[in-house]
Every structure is written in C-alpha cells, then in structure tokens.
C-alpha atoms as a PDB file:
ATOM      1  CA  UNK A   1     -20.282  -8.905 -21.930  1.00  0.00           C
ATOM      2  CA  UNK A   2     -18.416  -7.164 -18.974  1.00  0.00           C
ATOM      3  CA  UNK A   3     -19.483  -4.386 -17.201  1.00  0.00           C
ATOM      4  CA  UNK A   4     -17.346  -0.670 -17.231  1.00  0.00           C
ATOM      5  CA  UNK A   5     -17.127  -1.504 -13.905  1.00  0.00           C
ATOM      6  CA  UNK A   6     -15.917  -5.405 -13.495  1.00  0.00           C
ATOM      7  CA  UNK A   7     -13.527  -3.833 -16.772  1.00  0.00           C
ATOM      8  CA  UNK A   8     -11.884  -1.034 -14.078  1.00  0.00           C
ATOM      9  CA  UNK A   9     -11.907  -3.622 -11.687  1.00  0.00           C
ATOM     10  CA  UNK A  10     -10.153  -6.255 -13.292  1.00  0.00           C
ATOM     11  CA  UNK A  11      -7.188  -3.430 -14.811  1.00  0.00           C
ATOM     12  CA  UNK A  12      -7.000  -2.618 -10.929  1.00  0.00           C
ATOM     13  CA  UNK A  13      -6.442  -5.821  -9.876  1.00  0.00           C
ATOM     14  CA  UNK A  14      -3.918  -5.888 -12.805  1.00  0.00           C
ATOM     15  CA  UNK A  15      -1.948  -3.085 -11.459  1.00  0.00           C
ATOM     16  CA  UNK A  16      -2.043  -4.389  -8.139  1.00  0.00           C
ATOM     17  CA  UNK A  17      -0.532  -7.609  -9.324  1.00  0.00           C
ATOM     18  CA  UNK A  18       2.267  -5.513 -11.133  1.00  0.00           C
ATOM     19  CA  UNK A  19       3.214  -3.344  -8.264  1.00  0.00           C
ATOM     20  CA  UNK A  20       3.019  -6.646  -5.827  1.00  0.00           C
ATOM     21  CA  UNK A  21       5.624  -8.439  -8.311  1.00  0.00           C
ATOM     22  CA  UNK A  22       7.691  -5.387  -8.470  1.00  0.00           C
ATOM     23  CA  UNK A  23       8.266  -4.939  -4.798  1.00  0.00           C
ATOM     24  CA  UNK A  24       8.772  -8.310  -4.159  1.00  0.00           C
ATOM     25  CA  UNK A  25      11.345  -8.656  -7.223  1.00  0.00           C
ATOM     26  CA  UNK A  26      12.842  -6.002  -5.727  1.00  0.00           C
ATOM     27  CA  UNK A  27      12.746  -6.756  -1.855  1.00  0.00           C
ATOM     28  CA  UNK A  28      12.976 -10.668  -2.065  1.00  0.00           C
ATOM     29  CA  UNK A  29      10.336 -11.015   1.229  1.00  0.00           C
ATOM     30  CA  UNK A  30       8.111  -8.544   3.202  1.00  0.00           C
ATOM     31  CA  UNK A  31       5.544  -9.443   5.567  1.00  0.00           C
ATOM     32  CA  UNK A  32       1.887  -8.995   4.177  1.00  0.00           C
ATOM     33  CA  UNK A  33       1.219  -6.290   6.487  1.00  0.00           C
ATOM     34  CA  UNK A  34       3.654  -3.957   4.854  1.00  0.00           C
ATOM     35  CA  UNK A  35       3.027  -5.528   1.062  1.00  0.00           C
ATOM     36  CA  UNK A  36      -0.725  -4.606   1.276  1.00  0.00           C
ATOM     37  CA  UNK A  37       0.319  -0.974   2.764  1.00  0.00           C
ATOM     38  CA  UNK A  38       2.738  -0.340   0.196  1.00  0.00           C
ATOM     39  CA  UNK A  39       1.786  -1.270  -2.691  1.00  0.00           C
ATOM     40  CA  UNK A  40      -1.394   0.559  -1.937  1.00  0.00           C
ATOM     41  CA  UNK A  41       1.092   3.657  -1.707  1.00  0.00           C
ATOM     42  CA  UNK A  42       2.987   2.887  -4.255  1.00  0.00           C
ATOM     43  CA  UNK A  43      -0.001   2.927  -6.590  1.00  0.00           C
ATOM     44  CA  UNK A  44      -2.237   5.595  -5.478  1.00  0.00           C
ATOM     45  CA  UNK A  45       0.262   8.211  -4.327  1.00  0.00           C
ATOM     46  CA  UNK A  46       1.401  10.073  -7.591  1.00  0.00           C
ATOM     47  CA  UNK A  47       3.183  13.309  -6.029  1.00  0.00           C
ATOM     48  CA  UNK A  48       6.043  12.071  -3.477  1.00  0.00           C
ATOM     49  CA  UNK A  49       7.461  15.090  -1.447  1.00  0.00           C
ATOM     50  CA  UNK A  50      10.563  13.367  -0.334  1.00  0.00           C
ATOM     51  CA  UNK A  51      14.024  12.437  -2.211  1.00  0.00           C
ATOM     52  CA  UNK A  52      15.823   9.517  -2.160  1.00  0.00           C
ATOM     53  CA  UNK A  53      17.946  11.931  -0.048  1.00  0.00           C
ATOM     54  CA  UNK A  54      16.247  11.659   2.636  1.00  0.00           C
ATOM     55  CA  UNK A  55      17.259   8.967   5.248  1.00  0.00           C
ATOM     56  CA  UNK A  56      15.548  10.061   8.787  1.00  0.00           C
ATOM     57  CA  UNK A  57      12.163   7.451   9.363  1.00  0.00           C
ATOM     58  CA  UNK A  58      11.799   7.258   5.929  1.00  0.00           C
ATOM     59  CA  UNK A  59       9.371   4.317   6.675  1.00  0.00           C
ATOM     60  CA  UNK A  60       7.065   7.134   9.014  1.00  0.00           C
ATOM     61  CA  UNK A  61       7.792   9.924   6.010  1.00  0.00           C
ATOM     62  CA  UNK A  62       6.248   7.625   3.822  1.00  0.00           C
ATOM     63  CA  UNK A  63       3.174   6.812   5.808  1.00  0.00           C
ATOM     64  CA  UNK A  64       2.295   9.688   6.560  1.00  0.00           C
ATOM     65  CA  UNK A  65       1.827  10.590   2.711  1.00  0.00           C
ATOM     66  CA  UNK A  66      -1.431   8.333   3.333  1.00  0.00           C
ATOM     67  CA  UNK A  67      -3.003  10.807   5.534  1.00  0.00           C
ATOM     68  CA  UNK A  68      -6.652  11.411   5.599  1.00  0.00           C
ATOM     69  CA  UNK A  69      -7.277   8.667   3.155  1.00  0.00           C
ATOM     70  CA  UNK A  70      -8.867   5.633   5.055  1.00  0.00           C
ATOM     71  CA  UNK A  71     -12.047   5.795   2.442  1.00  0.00           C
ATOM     72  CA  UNK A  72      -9.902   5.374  -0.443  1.00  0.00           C
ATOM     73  CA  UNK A  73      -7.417   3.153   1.261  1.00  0.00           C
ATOM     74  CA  UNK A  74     -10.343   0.443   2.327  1.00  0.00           C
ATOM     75  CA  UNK A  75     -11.961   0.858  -1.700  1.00  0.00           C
ATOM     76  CA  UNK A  76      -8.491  -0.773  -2.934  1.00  0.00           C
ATOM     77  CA  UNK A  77      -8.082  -2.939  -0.014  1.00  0.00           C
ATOM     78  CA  UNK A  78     -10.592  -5.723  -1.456  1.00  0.00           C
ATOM     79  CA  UNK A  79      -8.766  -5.294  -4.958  1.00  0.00           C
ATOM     80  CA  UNK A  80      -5.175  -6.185  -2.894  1.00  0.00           C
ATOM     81  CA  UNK A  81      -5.882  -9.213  -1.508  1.00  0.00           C
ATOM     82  CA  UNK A  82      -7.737 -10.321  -4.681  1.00  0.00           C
ATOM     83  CA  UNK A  83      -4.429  -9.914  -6.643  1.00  0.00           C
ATOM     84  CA  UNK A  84      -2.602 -11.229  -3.832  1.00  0.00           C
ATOM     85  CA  UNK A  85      -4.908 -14.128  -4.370  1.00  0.00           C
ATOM     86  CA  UNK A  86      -4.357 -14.347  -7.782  1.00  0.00           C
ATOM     87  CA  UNK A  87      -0.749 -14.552  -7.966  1.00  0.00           C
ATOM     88  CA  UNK A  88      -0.777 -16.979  -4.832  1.00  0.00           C
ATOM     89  CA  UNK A  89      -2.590 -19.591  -6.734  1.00  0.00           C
ATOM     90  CA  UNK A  90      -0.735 -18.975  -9.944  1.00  0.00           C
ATOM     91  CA  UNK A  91       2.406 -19.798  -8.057  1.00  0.00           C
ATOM     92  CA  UNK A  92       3.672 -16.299  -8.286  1.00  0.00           C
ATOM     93  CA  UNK A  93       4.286 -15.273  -4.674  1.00  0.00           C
ATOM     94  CA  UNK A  94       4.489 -17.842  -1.814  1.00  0.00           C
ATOM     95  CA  UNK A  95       2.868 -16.680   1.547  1.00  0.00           C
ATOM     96  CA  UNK A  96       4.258 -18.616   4.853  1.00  0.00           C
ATOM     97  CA  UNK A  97       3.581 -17.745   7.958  1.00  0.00           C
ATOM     98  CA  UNK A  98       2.846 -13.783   7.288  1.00  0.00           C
ATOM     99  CA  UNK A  99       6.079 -13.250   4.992  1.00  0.00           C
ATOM    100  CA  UNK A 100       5.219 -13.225   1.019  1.00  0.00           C
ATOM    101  CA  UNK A 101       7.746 -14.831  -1.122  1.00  0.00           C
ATOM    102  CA  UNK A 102       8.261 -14.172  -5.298  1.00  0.00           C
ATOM    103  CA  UNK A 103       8.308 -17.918  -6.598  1.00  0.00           C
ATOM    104  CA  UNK A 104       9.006 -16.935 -10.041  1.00  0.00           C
ATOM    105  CA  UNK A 105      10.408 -13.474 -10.160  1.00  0.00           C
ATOM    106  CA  UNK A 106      10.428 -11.478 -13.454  1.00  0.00           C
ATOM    107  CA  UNK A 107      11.651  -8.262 -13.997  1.00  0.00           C
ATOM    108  CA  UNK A 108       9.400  -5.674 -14.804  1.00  0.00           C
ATOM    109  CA  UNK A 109       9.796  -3.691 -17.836  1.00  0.00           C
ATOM    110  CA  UNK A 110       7.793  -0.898 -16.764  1.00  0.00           C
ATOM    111  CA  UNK A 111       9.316   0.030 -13.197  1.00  0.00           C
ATOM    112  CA  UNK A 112       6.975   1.427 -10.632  1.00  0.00           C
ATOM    113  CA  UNK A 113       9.776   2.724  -9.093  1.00  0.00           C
ATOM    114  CA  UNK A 114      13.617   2.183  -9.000  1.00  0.00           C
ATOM    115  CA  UNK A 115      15.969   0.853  -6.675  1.00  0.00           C
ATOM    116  CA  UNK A 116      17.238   3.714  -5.246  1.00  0.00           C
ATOM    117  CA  UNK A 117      14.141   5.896  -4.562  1.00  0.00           C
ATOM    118  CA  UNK A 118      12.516   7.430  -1.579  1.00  0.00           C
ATOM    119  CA  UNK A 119       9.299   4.345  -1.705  1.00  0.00           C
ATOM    120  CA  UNK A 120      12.555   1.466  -1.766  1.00  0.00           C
ATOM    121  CA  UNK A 121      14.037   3.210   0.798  1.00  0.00           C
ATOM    122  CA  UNK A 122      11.058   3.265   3.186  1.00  0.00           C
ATOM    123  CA  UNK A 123      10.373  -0.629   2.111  1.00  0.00           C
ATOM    124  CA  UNK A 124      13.952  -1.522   3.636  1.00  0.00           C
ATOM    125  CA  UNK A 125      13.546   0.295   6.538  1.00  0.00           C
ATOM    126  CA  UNK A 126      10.333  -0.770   7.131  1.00  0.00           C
ATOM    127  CA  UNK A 127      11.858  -4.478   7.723  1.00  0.00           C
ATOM    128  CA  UNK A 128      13.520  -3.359  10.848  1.00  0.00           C
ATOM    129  CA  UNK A 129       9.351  -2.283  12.146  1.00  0.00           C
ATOM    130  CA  UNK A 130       7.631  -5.122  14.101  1.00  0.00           C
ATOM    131  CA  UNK A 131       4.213  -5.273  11.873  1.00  0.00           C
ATOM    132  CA  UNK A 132       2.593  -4.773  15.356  1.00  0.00           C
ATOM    133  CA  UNK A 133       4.205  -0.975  15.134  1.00  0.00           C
ATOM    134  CA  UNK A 134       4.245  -0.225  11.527  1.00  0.00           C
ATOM    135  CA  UNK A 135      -0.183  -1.416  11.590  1.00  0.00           C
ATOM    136  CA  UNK A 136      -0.006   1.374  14.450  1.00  0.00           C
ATOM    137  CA  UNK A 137       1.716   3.846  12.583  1.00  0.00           C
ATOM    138  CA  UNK A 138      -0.700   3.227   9.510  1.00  0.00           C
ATOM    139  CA  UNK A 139      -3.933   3.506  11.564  1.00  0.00           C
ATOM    140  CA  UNK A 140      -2.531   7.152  13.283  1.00  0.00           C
ATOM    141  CA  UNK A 141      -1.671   8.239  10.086  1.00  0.00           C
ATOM    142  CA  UNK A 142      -4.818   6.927   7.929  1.00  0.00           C
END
C-alpha cells in the first residue's frame, strides 16, 4: 500500500512530466539548464506580475519571480530530474548533448500556459542566454 507521501510524490512527478511535455511541445528544444528552471517556475509560481506586454529582459523578469526560494526550489529539484528521467526512458524527450528534444509530442489538453504569455515569452528569450549566464542569473536571484 503506498504511503501519503510516495502518493504526493508520484502526482508531483506527474505534474512535472506535464509541464516538461508542454514546454517542449511548445518550444521544440531548450537546453536542460533552462527546462529544469522553468518548469520549476512554471509550476510553483501561481501569481505572475508581468503581462505578455511586457518585452524588456523578460527572461531576468521572470527569474527574479524565484526570489528567496532556494529551499523550495532544491525540494522539487529531485522530483525534476526524476520526471525528466521518466519521460527519457519512455522515449518522450530525447536529451543530446545538454539540449532536450520532444520525441513524440502531444498536445496538451490542459495548457499550463499559452503561447503568447509572459512564461513563453521569457522561454524564447531565454534561448538567446548562454546557460553559463542564465545558471548565474538563477543563483543571484534564488
């Protein structure tokens, strides 16, 4: 019988794996640098202050909404690369040399978030961000 706890953990890991497919349905490739850190955001942050509107370091806006949680951020970071784990040996998402690939990409009924929002936005942007700066950016702002 499973425990309330393996139970929350295995609807995390869940999630995770839903919000990793989404953003890579969405984004075709990101490195897995930026995955991990966003779909940690895109999960755990439920108020966004910015618009779609806003186009000025949207990538740095969007980190920063991560402040002051480093406890919270390394609780989910085992759960990440578990469902990264999972859907990389279920042939889900392809990982080569730092940049994770959807194999089979299906579209998400329930959106996370759409195409055209402030956490897409920041995604993009973030592709133009050697994963050297954007990991620097993260720690400041963690």
């Amino acid at each position: 019988m499973p425990t309330i706890e393996l139970t929350a953990e295995i609807l995390m890991i869940s999630r995770y794996c839903e919000i990793i497919t989404q953003i890579l349905y969405i984004n075709k490739a990101l490195s897995l640098v930026k995955l991990v850190i966003f779909s940690y955001i895109v999960k755990n942050i439920d108020l966004c202050t910015y618009t779609s509107k806003d186009s000025n370091e949207v990538t740095y806006k969007c980190l920063s909404m991560i402040s002051g949680k480093f406890h919270l951020f390394l609780d989910n970071l085992p759960i990440i690369i578990k469902a990264l784990n999972i859907l990389n040996k279920n042939n889900r998402i392809k990982i080569e040399k730092n940049i994770v690939y959807p194999i089979h990409s299906v579209f998400a009924l329930n959106q996370i978030y759409e195409e055209n929002s402030f956490i897409y936005k920041a995604i993009k942007d973030s592709k133009n961000i050697p994963d050297k700066y954007f990991l620097k950016e993260v720690v400041s702002n963690v």
